[in-house]
Protein backbone atom coordinates (compact mmCIF):
# COMPACT_ATOMS: atom_id res chain seq x y z
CA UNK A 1 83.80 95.23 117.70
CA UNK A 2 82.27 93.01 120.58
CA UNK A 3 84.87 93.67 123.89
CA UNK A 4 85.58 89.67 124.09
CA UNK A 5 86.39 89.28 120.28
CA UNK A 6 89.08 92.79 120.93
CA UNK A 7 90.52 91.10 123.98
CA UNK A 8 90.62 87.43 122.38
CA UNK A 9 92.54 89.59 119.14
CA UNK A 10 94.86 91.32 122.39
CA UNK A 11 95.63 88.48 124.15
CA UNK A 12 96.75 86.24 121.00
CA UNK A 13 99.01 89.19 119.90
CA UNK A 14 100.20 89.40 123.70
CA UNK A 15 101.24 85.77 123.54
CA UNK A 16 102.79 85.84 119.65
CA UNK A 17 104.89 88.91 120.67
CA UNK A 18 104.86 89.29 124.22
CA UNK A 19 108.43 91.70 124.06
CA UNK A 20 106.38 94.32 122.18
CA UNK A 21 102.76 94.10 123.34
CA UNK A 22 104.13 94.10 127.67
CA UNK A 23 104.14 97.13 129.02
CA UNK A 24 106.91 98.67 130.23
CA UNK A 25 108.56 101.79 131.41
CA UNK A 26 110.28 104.55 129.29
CA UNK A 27 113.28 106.31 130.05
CA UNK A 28 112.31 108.48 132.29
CA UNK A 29 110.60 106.04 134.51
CA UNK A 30 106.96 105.96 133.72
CA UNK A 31 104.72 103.56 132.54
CA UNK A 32 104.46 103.53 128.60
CA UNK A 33 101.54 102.29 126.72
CA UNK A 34 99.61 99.81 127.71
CA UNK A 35 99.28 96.07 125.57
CA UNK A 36 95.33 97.38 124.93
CA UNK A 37 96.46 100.97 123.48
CA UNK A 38 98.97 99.64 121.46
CA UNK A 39 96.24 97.28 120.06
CA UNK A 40 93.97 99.75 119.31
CA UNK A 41 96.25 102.42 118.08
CA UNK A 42 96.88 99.65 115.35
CA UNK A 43 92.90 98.47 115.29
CA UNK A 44 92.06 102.25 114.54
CA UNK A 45 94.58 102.75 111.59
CA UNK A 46 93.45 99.84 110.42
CA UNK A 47 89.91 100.00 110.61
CA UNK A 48 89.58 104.10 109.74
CA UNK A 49 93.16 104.06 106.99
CA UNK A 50 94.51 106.65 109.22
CA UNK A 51 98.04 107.77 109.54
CA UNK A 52 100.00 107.01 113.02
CA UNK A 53 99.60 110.49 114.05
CA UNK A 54 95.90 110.47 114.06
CA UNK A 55 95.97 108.28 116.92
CA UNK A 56 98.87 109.89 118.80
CA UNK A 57 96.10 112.33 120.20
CA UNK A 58 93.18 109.99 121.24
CA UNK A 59 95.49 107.14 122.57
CA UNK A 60 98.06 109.56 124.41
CA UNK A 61 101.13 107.52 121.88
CA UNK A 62 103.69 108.83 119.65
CA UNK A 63 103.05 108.39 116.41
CA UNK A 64 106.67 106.56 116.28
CA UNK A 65 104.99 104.49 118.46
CA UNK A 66 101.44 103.59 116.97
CA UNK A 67 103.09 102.73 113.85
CA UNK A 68 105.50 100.04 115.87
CA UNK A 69 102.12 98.63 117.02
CA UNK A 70 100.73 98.54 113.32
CA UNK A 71 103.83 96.54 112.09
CA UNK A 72 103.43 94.15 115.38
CA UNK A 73 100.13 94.03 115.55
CA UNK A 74 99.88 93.04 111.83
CA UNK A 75 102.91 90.57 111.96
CA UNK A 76 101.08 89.13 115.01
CA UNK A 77 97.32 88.43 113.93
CA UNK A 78 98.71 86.64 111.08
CA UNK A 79 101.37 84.37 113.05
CA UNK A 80 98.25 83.27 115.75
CA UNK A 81 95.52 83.56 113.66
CA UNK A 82 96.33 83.18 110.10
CA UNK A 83 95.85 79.47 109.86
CA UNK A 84 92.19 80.07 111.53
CA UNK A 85 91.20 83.29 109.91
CA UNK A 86 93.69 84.30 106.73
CA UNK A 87 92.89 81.74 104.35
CA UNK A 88 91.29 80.63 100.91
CA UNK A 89 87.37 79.90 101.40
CA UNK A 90 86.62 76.23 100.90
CA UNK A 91 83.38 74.79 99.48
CA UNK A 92 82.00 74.68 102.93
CA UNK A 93 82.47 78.21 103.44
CA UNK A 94 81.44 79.30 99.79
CA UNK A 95 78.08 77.38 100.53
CA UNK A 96 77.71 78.93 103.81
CA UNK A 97 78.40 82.49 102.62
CA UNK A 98 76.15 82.54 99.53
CA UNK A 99 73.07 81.36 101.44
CA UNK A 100 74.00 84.10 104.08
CA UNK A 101 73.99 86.07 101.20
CA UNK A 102 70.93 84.94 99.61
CA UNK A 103 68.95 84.63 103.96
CA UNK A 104 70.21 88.47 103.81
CA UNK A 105 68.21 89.34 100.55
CA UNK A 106 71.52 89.19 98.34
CA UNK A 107 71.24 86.51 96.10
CA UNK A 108 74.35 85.15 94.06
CA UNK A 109 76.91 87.93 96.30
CA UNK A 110 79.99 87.01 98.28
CA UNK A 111 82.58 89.14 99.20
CA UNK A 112 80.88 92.48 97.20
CA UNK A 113 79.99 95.74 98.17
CA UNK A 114 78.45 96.80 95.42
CA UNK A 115 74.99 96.83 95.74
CA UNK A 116 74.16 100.26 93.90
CA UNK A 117 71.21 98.32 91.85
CA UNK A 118 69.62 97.85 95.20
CA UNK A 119 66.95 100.19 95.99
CA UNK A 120 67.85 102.07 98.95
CA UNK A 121 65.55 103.90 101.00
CA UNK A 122 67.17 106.60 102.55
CA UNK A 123 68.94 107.77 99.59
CA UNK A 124 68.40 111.14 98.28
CA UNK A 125 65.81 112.11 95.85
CA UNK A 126 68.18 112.61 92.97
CA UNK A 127 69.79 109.44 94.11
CA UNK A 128 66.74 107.70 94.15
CA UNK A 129 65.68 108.51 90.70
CA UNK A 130 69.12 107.35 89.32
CA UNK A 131 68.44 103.94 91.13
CA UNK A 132 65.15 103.48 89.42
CA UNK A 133 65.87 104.11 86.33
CA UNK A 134 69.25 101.41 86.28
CA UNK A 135 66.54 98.89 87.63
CA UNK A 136 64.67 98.98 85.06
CA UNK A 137 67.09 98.35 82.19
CA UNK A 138 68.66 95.77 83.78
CA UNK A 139 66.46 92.21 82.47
């Protein structure tokens, strides 16, 4: 992810929920985690489908804590950015996508991953084979 599109994503999240995402001390005094950890304690789960504790080590959070940030975070990027980002595709979109698509070498594909009747050239021998073969029964 490009570092202005992370902090545009922190700083609408900040401003939706800006009890949660401030930083502020613990109760022992010091700092707790920062408005950009919490983000991307919640980024990472999302992004990798990891639990809260597989952040607690890299980010230096509890894994209480990380999965506070998942339920604000999440709460938050759809509040401030839902009406931009979260919706249906309309027929501007579903133009703009498909000739993407079709630019990209993917004719007649939106919003699909499966490309297995693709030849691909770093796939292994075996692999490669079993490509080959379901390209030439398809018509």
């Amino acid at each position: 992810m490009h570092r202005h599109v992370f902090l545009r994503i922190v700083e609408g999240v900040t401003i939706q929920d800006a009890k949660f995402f401030v930083q502020k001390p613990d109760a022992t005094g010091r700092m707790g985690a920062s408005k950009l950890q919490k983000c991307t304690a919640a980024i990472r789960m999302l992004a990798y489908g990891s639990s809260s504790d597989a952040v607690d080590e890299y980010l230096k959070i509890a894994s209480s804590t990380a999965r506070e940030c998942l339920l604000h975070f999440v709460e938050a990027v759809v509040a401030r950015f839902g009406d931009e980002y979260l919706r249906k595709a309309n027929a501007n979109d579903i133009e703009r996508l498909l000739h993407e698509g079709e630019r990209r070498g993917f004719p007649g594909m939106m919003g699909s991953i499966d490309c297995m009747h693709w030849n691909w050239k770093n796939c292994p021998r075996g692999g490669k084979e079993c490509i080959k073969e379901e390209a030439k029964q398809q018509p």
